[in-house]
C-alpha atoms as a PDB file:
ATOM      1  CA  UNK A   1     200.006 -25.465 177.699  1.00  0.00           C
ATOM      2  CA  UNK A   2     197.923 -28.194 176.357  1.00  0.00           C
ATOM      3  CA  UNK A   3     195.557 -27.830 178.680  1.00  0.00           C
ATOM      4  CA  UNK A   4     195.007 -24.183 177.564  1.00  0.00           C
ATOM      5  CA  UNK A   5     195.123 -25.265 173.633  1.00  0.00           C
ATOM      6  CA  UNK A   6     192.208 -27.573 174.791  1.00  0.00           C
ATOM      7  CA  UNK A   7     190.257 -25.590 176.274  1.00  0.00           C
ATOM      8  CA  UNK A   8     191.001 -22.717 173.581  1.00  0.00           C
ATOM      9  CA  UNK A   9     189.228 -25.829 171.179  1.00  0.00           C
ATOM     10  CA  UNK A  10     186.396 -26.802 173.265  1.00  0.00           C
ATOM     11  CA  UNK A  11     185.266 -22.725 172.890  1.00  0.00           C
ATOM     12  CA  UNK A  12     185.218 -22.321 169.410  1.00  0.00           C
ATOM     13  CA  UNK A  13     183.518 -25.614 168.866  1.00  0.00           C
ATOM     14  CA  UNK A  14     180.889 -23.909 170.973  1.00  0.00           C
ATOM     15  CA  UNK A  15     181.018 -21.031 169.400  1.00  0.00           C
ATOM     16  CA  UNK A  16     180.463 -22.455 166.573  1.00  0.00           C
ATOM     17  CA  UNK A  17     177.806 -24.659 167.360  1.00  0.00           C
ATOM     18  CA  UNK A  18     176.277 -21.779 168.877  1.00  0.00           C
ATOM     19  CA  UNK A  19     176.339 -19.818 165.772  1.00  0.00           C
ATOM     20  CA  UNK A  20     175.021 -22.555 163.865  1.00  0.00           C
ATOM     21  CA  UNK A  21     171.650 -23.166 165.747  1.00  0.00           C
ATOM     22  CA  UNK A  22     170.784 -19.298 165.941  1.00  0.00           C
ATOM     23  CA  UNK A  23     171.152 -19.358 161.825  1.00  0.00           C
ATOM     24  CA  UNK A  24     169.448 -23.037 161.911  1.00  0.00           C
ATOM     25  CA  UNK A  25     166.613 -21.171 164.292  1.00  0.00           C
ATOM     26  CA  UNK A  26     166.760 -17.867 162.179  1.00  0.00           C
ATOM     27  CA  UNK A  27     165.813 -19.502 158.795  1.00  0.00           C
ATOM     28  CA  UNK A  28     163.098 -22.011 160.073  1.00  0.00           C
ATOM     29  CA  UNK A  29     161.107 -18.554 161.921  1.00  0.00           C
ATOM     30  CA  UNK A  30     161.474 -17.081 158.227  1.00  0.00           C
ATOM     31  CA  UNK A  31     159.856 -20.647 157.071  1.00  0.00           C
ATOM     32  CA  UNK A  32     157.347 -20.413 159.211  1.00  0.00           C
ATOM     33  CA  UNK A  33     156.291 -16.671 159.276  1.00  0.00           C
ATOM     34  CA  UNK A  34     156.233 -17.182 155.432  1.00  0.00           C
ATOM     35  CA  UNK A  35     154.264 -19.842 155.587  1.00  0.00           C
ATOM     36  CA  UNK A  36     152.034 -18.028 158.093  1.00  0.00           C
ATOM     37  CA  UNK A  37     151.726 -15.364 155.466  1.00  0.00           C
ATOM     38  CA  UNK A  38     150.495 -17.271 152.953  1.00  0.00           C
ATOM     39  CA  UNK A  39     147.603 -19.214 155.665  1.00  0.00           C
ATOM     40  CA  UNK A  40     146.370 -15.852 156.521  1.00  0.00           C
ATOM     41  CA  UNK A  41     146.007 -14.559 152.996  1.00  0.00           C
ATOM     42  CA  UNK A  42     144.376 -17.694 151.750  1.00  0.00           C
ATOM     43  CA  UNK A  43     141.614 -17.859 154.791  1.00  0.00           C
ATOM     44  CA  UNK A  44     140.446 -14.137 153.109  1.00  0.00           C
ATOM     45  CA  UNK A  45     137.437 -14.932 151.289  1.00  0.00           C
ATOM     46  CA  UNK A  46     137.235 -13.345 147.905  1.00  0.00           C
ATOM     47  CA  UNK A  47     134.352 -11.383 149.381  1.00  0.00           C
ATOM     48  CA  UNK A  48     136.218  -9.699 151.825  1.00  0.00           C
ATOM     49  CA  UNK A  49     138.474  -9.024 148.943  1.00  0.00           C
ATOM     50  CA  UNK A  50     136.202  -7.916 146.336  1.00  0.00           C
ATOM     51  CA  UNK A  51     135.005  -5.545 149.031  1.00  0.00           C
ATOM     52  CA  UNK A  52     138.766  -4.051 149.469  1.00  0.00           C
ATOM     53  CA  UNK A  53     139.085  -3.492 145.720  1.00  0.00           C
ATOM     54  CA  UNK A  54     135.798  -1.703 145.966  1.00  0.00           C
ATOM     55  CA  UNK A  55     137.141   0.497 148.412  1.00  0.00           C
ATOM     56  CA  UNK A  56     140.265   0.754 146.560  1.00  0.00           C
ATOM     57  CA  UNK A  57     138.720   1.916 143.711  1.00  0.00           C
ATOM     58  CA  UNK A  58     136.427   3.703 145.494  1.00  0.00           C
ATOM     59  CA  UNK A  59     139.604   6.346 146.903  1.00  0.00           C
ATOM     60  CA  UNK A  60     140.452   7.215 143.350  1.00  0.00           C
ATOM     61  CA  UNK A  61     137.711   9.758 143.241  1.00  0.00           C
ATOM     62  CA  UNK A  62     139.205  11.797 146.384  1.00  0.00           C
ATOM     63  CA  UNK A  63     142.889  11.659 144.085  1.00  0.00           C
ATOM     64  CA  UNK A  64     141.211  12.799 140.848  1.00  0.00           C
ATOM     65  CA  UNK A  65     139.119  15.899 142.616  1.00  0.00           C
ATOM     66  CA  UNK A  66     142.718  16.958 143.726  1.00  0.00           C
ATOM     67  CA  UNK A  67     144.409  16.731 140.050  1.00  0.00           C
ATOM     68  CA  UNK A  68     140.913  17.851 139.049  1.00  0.00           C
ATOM     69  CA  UNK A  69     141.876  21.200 141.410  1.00  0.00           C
ATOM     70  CA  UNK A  70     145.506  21.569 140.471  1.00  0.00           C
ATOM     71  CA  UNK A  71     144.697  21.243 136.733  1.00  0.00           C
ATOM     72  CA  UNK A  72     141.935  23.817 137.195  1.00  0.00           C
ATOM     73  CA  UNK A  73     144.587  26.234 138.762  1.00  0.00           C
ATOM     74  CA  UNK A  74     147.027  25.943 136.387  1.00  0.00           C
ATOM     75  CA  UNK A  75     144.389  26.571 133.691  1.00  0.00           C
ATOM     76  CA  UNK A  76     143.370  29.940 135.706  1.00  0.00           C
ATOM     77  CA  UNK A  77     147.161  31.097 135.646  1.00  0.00           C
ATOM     78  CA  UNK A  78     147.821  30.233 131.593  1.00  0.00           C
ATOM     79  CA  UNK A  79     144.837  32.291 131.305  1.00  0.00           C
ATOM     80  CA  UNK A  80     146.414  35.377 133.292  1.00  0.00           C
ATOM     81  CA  UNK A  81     149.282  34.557 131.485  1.00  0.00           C
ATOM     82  CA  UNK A  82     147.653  34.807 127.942  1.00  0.00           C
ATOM     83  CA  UNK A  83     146.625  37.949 128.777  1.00  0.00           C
ATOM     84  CA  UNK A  84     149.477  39.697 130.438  1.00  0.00           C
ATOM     85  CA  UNK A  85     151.406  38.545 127.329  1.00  0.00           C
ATOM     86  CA  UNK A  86     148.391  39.878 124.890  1.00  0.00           C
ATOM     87  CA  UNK A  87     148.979  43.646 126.850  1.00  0.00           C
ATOM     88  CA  UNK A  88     152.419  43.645 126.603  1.00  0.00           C
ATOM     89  CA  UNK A  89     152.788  42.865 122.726  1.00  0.00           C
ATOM     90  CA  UNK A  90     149.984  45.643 122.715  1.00  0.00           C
ATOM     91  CA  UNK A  91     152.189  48.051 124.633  1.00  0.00           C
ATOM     92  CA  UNK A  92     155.209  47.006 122.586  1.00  0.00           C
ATOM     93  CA  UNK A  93     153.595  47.883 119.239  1.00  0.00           C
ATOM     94  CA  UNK A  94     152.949  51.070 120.791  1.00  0.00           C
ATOM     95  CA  UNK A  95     156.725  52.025 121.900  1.00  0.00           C
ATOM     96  CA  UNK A  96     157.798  50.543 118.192  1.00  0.00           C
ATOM     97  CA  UNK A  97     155.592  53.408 116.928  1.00  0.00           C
ATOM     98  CA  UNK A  98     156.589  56.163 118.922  1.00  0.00           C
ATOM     99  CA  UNK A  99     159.930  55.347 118.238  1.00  0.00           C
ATOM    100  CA  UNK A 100     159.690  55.461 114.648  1.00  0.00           C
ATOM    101  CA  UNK A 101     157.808  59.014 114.769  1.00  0.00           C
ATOM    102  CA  UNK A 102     160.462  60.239 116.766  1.00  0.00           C
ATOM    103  CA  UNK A 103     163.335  58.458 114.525  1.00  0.00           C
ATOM    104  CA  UNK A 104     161.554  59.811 111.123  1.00  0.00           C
ATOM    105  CA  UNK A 105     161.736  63.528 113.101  1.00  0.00           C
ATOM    106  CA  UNK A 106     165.369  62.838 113.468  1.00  0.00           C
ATOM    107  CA  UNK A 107     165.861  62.471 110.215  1.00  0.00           C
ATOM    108  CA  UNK A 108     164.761  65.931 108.642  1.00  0.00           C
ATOM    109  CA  UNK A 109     168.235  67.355 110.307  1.00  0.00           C
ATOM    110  CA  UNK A 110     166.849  70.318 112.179  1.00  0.00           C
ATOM    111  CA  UNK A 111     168.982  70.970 115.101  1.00  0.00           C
ATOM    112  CA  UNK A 112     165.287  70.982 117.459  1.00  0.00           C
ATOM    113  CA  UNK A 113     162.662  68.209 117.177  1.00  0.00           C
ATOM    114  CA  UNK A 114     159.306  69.221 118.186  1.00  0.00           C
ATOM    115  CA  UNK A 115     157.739  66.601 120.445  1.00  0.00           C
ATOM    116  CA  UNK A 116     154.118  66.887 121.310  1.00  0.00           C
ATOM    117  CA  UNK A 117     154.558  70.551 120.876  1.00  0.00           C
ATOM    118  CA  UNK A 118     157.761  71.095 122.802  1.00  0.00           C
ATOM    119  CA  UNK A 119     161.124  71.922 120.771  1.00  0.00           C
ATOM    120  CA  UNK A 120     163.323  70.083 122.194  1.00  0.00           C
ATOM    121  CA  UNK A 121     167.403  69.814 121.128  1.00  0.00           C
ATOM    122  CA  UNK A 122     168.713  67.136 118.310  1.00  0.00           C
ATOM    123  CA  UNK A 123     171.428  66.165 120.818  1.00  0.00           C
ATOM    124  CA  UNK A 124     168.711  65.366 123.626  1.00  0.00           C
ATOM    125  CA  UNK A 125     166.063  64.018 121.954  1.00  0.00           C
ATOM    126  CA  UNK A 126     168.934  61.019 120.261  1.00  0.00           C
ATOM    127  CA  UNK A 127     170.327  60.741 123.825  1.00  0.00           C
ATOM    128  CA  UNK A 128     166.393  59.731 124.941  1.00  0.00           C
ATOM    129  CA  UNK A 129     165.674  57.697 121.642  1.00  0.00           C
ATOM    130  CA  UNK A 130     168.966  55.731 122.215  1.00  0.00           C
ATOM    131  CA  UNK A 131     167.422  55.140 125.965  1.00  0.00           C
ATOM    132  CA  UNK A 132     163.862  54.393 124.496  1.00  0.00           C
ATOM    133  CA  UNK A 133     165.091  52.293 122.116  1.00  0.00           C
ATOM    134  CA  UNK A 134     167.059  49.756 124.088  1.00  0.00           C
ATOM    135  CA  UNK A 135     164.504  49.456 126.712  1.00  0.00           C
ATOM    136  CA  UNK A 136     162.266  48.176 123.532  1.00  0.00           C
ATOM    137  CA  UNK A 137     164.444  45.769 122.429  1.00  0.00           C
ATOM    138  CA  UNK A 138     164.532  44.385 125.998  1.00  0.00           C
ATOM    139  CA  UNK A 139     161.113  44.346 126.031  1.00  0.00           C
ATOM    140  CA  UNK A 140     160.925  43.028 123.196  1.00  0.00           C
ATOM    141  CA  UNK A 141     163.312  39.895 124.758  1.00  0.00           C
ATOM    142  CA  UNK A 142     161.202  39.676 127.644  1.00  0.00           C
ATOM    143  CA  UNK A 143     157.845  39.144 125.754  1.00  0.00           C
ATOM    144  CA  UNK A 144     159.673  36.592 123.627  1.00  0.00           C
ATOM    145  CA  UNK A 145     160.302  34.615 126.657  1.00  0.00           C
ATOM    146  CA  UNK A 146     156.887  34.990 128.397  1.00  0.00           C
ATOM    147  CA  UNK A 147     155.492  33.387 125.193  1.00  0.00           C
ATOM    148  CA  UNK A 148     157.411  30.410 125.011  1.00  0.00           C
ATOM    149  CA  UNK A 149     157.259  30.092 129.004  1.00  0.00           C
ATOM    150  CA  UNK A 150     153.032  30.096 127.760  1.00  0.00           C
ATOM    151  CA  UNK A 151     153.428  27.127 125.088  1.00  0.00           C
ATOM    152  CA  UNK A 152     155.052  25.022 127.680  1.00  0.00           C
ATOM    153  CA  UNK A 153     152.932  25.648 130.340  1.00  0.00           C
ATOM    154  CA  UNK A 154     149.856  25.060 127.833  1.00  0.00           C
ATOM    155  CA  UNK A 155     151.604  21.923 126.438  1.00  0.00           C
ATOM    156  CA  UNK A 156     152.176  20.528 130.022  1.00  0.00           C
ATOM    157  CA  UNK A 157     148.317  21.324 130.757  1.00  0.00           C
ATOM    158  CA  UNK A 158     147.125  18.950 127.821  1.00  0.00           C
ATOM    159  CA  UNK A 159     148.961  16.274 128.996  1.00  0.00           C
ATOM    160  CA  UNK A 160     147.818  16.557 132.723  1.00  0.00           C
ATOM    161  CA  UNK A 161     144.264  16.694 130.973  1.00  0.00           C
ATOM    162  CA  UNK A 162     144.780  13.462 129.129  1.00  0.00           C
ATOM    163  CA  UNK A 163     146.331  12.172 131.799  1.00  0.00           C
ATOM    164  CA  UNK A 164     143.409  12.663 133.904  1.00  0.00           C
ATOM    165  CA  UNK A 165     140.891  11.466 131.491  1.00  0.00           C
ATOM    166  CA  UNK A 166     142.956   8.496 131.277  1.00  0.00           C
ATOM    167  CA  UNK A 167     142.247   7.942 135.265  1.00  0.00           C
ATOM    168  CA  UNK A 168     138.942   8.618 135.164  1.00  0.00           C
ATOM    169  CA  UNK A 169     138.357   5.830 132.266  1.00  0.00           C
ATOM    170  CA  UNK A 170     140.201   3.332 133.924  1.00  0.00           C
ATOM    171  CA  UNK A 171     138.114   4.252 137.347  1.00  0.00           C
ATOM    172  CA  UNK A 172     134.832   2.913 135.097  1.00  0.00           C
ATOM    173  CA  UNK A 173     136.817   0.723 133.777  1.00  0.00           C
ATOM    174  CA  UNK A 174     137.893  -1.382 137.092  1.00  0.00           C
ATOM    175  CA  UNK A 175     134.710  -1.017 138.519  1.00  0.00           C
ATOM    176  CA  UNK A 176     132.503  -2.785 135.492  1.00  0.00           C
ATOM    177  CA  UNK A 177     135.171  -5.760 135.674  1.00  0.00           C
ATOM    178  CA  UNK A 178     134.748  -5.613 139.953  1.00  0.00           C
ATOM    179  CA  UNK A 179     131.043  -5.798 139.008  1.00  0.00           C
ATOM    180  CA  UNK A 180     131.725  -8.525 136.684  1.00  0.00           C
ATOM    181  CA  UNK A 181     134.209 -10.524 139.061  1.00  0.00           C
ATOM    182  CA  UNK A 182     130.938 -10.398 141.795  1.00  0.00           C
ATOM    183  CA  UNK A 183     128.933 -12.078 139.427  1.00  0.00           C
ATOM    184  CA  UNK A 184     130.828 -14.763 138.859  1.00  0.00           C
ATOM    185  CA  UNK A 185     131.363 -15.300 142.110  1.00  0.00           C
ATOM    186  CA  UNK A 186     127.403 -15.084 143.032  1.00  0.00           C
ATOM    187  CA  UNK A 187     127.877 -17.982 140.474  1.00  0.00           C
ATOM    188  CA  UNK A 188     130.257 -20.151 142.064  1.00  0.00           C
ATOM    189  CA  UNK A 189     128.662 -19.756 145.388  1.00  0.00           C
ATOM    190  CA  UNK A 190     124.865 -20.999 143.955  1.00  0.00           C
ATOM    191  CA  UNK A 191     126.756 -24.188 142.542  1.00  0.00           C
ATOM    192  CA  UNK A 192     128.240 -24.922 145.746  1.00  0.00           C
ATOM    193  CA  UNK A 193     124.706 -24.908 147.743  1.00  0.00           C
ATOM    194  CA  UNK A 194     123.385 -26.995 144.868  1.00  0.00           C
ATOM    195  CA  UNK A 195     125.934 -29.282 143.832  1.00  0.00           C
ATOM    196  CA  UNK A 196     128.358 -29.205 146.910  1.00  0.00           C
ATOM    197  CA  UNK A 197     131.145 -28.236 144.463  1.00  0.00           C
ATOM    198  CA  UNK A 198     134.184 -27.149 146.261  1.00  0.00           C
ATOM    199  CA  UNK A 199     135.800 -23.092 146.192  1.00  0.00           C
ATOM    200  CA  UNK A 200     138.042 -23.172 143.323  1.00  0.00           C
ATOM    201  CA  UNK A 201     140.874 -20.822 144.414  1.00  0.00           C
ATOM    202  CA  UNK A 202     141.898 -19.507 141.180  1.00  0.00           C
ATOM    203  CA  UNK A 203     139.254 -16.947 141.065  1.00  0.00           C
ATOM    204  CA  UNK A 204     140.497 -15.825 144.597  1.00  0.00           C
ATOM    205  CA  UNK A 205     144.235 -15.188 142.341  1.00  0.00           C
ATOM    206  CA  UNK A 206     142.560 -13.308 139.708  1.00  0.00           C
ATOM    207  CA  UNK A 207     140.621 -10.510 142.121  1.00  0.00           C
ATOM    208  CA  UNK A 208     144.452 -10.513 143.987  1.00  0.00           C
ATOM    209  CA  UNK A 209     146.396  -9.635 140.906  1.00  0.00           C
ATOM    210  CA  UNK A 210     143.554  -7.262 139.534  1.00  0.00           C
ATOM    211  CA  UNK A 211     144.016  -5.487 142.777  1.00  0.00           C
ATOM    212  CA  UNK A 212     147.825  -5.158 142.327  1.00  0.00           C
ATOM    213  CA  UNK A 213     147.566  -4.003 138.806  1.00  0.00           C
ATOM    214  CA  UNK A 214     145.376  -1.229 139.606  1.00  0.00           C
ATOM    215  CA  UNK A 215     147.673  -0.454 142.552  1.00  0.00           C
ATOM    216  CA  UNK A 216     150.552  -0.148 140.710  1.00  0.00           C
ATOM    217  CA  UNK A 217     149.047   1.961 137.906  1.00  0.00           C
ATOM    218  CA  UNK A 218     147.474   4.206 139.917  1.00  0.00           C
ATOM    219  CA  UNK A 219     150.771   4.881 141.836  1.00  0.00           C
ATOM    220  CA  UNK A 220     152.376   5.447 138.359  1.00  0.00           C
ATOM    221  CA  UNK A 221     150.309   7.845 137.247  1.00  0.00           C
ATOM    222  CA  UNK A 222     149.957  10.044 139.998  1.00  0.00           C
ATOM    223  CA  UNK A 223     154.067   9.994 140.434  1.00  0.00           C
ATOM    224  CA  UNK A 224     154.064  11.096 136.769  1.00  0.00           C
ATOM    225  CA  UNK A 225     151.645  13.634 137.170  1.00  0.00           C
ATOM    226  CA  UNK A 226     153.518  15.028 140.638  1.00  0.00           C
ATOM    227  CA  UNK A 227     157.004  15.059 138.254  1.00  0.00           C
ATOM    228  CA  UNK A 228     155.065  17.225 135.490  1.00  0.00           C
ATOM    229  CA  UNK A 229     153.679  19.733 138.370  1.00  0.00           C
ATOM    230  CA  UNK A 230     157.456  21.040 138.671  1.00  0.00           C
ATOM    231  CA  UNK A 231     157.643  21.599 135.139  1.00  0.00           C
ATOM    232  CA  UNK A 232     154.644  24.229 135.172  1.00  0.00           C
ATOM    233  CA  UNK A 233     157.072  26.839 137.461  1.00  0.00           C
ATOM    234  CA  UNK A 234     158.175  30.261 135.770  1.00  0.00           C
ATOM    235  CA  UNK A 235     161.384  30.723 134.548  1.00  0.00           C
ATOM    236  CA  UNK A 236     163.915  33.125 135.292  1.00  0.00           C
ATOM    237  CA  UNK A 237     163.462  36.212 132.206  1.00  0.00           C
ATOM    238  CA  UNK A 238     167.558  36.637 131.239  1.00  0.00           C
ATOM    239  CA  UNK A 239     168.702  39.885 132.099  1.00  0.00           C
ATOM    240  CA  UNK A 240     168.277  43.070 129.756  1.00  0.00           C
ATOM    241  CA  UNK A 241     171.207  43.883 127.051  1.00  0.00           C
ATOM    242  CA  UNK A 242     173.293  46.174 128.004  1.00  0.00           C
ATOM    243  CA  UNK A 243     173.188  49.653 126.285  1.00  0.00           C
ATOM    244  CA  UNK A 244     174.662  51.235 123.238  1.00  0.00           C
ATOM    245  CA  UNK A 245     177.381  53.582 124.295  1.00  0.00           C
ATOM    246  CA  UNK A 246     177.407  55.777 121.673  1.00  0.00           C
ATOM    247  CA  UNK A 247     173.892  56.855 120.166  1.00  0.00           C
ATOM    248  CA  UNK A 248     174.989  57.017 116.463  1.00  0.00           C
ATOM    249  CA  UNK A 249     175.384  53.455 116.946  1.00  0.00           C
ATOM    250  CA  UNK A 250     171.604  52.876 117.650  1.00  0.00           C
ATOM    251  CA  UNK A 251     170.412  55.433 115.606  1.00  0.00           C
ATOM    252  CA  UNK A 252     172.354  53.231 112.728  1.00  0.00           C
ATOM    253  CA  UNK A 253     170.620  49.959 114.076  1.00  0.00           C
ATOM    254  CA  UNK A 254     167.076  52.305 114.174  1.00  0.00           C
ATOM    255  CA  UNK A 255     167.437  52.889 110.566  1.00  0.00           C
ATOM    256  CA  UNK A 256     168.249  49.292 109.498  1.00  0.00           C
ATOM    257  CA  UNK A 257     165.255  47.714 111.866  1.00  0.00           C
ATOM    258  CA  UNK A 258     162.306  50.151 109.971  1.00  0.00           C
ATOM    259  CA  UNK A 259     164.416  50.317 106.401  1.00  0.00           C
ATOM    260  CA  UNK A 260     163.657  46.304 106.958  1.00  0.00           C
ATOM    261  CA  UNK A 261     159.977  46.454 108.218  1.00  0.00           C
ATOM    262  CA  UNK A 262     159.358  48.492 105.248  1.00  0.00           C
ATOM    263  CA  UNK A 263     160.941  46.484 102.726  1.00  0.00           C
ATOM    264  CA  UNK A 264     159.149  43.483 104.166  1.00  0.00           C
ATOM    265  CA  UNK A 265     155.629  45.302 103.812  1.00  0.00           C
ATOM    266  CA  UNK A 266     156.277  46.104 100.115  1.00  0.00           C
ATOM    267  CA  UNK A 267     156.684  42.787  99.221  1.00  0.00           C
END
């Protein structure tokens, strides 16, 4: 039995000095590999850099010709969209009028109503208005929404086109300071052939981190402009009212809309 126990002991000592090295083993690769890391970045000359962040800078242009394209598209369809909503007010004042010549008929009490020529039966014609009239009034709903669906679309536009002309200003922008870090580099490099001064490494930190900023704000701004691109889809136009059962009902309403309208012209 203690023989057993014994060995039992001698295992997890192993065990655990087993376990031990790997970890030991596992955080001096991590040492080193980090360390690598840092060797290989710091043998980069800043040219080689400067030349990345050139190139960097340089694949903004193919980004901004594709907002350039999507903002031109959504432009095209605000456009259609002005217009569609334009002809249907136009077709709306129309109905509004026929409506009210056919109410104002109504209204003498003759048991026919001549339309366009055609004597047609009181009972009828307030069956048809009552029809005619509800369709109008969801219409009436639908053009609402269209024009509000418009302003947002035309609000979301402006702000892709600021966005843009943000991009595009901080494109010059990066590439007069790249132009800028080059010279001063050109600099450093003349007093080392004259003076045998040694590379000064901070200037190799300042091109990293101007890299990294432009990275990051780049990636920003083009994640912001994908999350406004789902904004610009249509929305759903809420269904129609339902209609009046009985047609004294929306002959009353009929009477109250153009008793209002011409109320509101007299004063």
């Amino acid at each position: 039995m203690f023989k057993k126990l014994g060995v039992c002991a001698l295992m997890i000592v192993a065990a655990s000095f087993a376990a031990s090295t790997i970890f030991g083993l596992n955080g001096y690769v991590k040492d080193k590999m980090v360390k690598m890391r840092a060797e290989v970045s710091g043998s980069i000359s800043p040219e080689a850099k400067l030349e990345r962040l050139r190139a960097e800078i340089s694949n903004l242009g193919p980004d901004m010709r594709k907002h350039r394209s999507v903002i031109a598209t959504e432009m095209v369809e605000v456009k259609r969209l002005k217009e569609q909503v334009a002809e249907a007010k136009a077709n709306l004042d129309k109905k509004e009028a026929s409506i009210k010549d056919v109410r104002e008929s109504l209204k003498k009490g003759e048991a026919f109503v001549s339309i366009d020529g055609t004597k047609i039966p009181r009972e009828k014609v307030e069956q048809n208005l009552t029809k005619q009239w509800e369709s109008y009034k969801n219409a009436r709903e639908a053009v609402a929404s269209q024009e509000d669906l418009m302003k947002s679309r035309e609000e979301a536009l402006e702000v892709a086109k600021l966005k843009l002309d943000a991009m595009q200003e901080k494109k010059k922008e990066m590439e007069a300071k790249v132009e800028k870090l080059e010279l001063e580099l050109r600099k450093v490099r003349l007093a080392q052939t004259k003076h045998d001064v040694p590379m000064d490494d901070s200037q190799l930190s300042k091109v990293t981190e101007l890299y990294n900023e432009v990275d990051k704000q780049i990636q920003k701004e083009k994640t912001e402009l994908e999350l406004e691109k789902a904004a610009f889809t249509d929305s759903v136009v809420e269904e129609a009212m339902a209609r009046k059962s009985k047609a004294d009902s929306a002959l009353k309403e009929m009477d109250q809309h153009f008793d209002n309208a011409r109320v509101t012209k007299k004063d």
